[in-house]
N, C-alpha and C. Protein backbone atom coordinates (compact mmCIF):
# COMPACT_ATOMS: atom_id res chain seq x y z
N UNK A 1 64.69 222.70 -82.91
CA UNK A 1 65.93 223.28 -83.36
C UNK A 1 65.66 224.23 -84.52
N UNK A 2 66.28 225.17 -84.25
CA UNK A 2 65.95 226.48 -85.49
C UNK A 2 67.21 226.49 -86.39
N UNK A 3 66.15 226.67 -87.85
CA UNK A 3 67.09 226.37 -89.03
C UNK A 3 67.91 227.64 -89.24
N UNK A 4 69.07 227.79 -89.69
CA UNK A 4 69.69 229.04 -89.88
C UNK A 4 68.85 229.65 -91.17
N UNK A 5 69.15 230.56 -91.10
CA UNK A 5 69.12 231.75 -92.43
C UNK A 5 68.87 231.32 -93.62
N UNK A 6 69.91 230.72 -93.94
CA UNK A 6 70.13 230.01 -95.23
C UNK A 6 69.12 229.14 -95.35
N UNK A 7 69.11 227.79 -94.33
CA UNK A 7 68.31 226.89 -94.31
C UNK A 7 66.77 227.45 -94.40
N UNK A 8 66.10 228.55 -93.75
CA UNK A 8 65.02 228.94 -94.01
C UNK A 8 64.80 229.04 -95.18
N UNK A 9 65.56 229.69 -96.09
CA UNK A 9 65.28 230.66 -97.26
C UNK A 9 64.79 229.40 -98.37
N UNK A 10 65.61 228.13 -98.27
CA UNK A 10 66.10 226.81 -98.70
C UNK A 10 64.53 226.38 -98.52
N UNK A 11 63.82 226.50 -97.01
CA UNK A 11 62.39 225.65 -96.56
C UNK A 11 61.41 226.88 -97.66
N UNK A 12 61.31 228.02 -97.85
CA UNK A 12 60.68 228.60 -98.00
C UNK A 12 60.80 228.27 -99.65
N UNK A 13 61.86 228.58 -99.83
CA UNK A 13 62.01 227.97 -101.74
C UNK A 13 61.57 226.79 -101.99
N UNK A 14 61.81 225.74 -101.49
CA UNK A 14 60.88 224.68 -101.52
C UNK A 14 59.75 224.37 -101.59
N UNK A 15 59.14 225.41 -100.56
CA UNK A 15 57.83 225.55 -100.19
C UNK A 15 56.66 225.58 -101.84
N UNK A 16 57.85 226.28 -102.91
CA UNK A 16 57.25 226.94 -104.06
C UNK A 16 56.10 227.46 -104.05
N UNK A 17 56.20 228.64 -102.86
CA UNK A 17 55.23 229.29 -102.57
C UNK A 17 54.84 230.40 -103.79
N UNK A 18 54.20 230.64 -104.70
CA UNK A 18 53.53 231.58 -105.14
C UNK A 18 51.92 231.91 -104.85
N UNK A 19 52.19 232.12 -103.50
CA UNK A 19 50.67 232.49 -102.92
C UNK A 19 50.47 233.77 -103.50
N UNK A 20 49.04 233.70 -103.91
CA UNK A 20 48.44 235.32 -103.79
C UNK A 20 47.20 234.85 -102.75
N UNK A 21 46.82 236.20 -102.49
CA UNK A 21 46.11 236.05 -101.37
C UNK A 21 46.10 237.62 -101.15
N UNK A 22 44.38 238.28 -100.99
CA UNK A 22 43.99 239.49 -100.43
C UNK A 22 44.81 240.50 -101.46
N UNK A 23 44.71 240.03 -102.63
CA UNK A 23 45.54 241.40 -103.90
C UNK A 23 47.05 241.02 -103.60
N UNK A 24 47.57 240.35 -102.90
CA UNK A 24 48.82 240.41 -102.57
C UNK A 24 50.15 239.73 -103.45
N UNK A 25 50.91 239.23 -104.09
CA UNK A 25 51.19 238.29 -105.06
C UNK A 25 52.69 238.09 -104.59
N UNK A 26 53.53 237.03 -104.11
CA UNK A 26 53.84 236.71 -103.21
C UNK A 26 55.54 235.79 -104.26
N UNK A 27 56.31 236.11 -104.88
CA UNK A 27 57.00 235.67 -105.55
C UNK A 27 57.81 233.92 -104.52
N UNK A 28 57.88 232.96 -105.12
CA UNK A 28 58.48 232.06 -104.96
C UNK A 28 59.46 232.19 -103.93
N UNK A 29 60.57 232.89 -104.33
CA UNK A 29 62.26 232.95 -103.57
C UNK A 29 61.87 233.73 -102.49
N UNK A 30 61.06 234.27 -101.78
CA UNK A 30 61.01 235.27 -100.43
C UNK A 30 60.65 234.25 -99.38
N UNK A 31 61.83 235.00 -98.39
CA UNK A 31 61.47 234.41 -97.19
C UNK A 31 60.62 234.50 -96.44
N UNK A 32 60.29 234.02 -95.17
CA UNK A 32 59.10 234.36 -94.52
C UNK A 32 59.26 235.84 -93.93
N UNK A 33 60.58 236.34 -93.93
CA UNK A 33 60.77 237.47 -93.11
C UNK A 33 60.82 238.63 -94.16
N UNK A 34 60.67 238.23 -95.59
CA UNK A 34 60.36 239.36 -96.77
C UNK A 34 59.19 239.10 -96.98
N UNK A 35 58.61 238.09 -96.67
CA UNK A 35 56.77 238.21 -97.28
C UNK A 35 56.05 239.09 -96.39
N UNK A 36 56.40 238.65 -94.63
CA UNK A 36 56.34 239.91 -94.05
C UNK A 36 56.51 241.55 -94.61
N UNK A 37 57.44 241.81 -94.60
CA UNK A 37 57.69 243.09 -95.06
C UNK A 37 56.97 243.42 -95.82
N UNK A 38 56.82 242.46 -96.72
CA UNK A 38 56.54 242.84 -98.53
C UNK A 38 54.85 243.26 -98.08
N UNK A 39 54.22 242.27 -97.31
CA UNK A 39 52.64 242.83 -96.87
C UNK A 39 52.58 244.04 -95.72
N UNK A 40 53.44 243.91 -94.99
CA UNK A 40 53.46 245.47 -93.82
C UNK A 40 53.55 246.53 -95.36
N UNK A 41 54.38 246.53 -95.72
CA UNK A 41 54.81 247.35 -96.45
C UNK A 41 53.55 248.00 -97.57
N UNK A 42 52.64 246.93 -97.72
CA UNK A 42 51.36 247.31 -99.04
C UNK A 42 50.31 247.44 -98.09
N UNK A 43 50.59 247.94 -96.59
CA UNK A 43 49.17 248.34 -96.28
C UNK A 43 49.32 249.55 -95.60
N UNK A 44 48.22 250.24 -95.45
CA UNK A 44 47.85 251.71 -95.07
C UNK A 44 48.99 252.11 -94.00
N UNK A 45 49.50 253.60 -94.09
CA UNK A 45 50.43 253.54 -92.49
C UNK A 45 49.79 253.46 -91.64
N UNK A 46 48.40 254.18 -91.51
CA UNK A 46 47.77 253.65 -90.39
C UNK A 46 46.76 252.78 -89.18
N UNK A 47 47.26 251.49 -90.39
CA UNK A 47 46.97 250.31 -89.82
C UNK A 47 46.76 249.70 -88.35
N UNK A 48 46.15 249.59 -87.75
CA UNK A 48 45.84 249.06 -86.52
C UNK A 48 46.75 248.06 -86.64
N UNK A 49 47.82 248.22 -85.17
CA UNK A 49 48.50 246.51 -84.94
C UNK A 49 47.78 245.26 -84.82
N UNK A 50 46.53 245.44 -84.51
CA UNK A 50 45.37 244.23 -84.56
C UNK A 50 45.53 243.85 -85.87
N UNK A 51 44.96 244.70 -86.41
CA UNK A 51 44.93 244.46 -88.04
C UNK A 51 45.91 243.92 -88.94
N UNK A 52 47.36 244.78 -88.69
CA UNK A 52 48.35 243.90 -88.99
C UNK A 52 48.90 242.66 -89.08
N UNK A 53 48.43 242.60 -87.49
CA UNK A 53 48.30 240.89 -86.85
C UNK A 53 47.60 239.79 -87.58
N UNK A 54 46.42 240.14 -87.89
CA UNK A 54 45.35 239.16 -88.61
C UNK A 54 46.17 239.20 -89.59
N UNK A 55 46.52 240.00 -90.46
CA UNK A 55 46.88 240.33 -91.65
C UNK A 55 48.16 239.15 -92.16
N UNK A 56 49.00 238.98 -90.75
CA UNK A 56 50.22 238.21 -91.02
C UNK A 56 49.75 236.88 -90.68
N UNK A 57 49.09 236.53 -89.89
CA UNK A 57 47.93 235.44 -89.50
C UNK A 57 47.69 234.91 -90.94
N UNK A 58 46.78 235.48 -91.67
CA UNK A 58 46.01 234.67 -92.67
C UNK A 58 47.37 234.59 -93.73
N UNK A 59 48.50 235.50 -93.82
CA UNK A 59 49.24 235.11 -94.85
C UNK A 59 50.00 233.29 -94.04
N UNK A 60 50.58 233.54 -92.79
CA UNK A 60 50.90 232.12 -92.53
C UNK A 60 49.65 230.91 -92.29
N UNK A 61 48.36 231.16 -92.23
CA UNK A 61 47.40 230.42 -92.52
C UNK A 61 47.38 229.88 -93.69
N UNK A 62 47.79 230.54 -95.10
CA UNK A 62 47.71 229.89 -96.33
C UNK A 62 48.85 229.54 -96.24
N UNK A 63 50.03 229.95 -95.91
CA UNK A 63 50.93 229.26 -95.86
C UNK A 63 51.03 227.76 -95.42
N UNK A 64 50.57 227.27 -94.40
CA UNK A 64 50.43 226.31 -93.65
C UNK A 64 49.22 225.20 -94.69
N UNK A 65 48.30 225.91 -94.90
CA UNK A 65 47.81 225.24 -96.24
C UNK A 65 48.09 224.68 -96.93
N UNK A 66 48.99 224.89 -98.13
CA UNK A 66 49.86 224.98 -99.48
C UNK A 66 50.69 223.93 -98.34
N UNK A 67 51.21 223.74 -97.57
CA UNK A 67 52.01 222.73 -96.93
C UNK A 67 51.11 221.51 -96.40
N UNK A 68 50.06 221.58 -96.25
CA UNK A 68 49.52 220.89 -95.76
C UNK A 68 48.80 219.64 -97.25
N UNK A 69 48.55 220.32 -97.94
CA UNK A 69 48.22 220.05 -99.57
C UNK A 69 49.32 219.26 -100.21
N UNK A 70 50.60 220.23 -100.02
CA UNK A 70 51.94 219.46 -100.46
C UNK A 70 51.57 218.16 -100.11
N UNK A 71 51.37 217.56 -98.79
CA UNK A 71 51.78 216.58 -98.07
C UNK A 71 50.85 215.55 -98.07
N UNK A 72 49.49 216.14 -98.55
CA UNK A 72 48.43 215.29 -99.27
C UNK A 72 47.53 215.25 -97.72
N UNK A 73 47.61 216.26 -96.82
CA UNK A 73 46.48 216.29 -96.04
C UNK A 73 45.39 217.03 -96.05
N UNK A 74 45.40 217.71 -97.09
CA UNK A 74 43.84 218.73 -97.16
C UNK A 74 43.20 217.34 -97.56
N UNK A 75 41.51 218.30 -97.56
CA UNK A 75 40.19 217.52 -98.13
C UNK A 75 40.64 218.19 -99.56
N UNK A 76 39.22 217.55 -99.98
CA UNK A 76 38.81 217.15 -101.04
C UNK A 76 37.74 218.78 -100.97
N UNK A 77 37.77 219.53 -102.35
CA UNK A 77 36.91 220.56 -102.21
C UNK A 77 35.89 220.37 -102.18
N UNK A 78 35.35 219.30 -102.73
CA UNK A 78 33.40 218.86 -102.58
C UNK A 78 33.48 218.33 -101.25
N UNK A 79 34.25 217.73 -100.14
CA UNK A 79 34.20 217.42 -98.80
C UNK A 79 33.96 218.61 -98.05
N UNK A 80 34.81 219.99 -98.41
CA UNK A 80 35.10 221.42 -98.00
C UNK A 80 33.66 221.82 -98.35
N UNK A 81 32.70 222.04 -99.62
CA UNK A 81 31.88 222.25 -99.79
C UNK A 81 30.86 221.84 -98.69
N UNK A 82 30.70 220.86 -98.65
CA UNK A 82 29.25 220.37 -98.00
C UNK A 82 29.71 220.22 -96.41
N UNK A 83 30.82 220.82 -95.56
CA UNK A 83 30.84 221.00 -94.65
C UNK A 83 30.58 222.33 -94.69
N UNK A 84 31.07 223.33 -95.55
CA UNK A 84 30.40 225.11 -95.31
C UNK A 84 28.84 225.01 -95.29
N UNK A 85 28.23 224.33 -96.59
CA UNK A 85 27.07 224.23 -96.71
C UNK A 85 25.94 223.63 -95.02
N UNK A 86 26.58 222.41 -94.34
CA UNK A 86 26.32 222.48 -93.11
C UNK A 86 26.42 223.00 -92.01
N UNK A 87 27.54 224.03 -92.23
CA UNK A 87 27.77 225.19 -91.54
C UNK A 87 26.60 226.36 -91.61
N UNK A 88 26.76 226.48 -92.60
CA UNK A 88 25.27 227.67 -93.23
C UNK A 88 23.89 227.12 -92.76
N UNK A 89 23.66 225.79 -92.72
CA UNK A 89 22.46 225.38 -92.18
C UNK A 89 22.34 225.38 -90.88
N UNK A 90 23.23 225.12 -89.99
CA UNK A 90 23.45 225.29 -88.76
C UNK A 90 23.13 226.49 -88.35
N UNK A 91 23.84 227.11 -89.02
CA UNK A 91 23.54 228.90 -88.64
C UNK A 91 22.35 230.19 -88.75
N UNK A 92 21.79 229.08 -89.89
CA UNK A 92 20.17 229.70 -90.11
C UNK A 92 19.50 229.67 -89.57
């Protein structure tokens, strides 16, 4: 069931999102449909729609983050650590 308007703006204020992310700085009260804008809006006009895409990607990727943290399901950054670090060994 999709939240109205209001109710979004309400999930997103909650959210107490002050993400920055990629130079970007992302005020609290914006909705998901002005954080949009607000990043279309600070990049080149002639941006590849690919690019764009990723672009709105990694902003709802941290988004989903910061929610996920709220809720007490991230790791632990020394857990995060020594899985990149086995990543990097893997890859060498």
């Amino acid at each position: 069931m999709q939240n109205s308007e209001g109710e979004e703006r309400a999930d997103n204020n909650a959210a107490g999102r002050a993400c920055v992310g990629r130079g970007l700085a992302y005020a609290e009260v914006m909705s998901n449909r002005e954080l949009v804008i607000d990043l279309v809006s600070r990049l080149p006009e002639n941006t590849p729609l690919p690019e764009i895409a990723r672009e709105i990607e990694f902003l709802a990727g941290v988004h989903e983050a910061r929610e996920q943290a709220k809720r007490g399901e991230g790791m632990p950054v020394e857990d995060v650590r020594k899985l990149v670090r086995q990543w990097a060994t893997k890859s060498s």
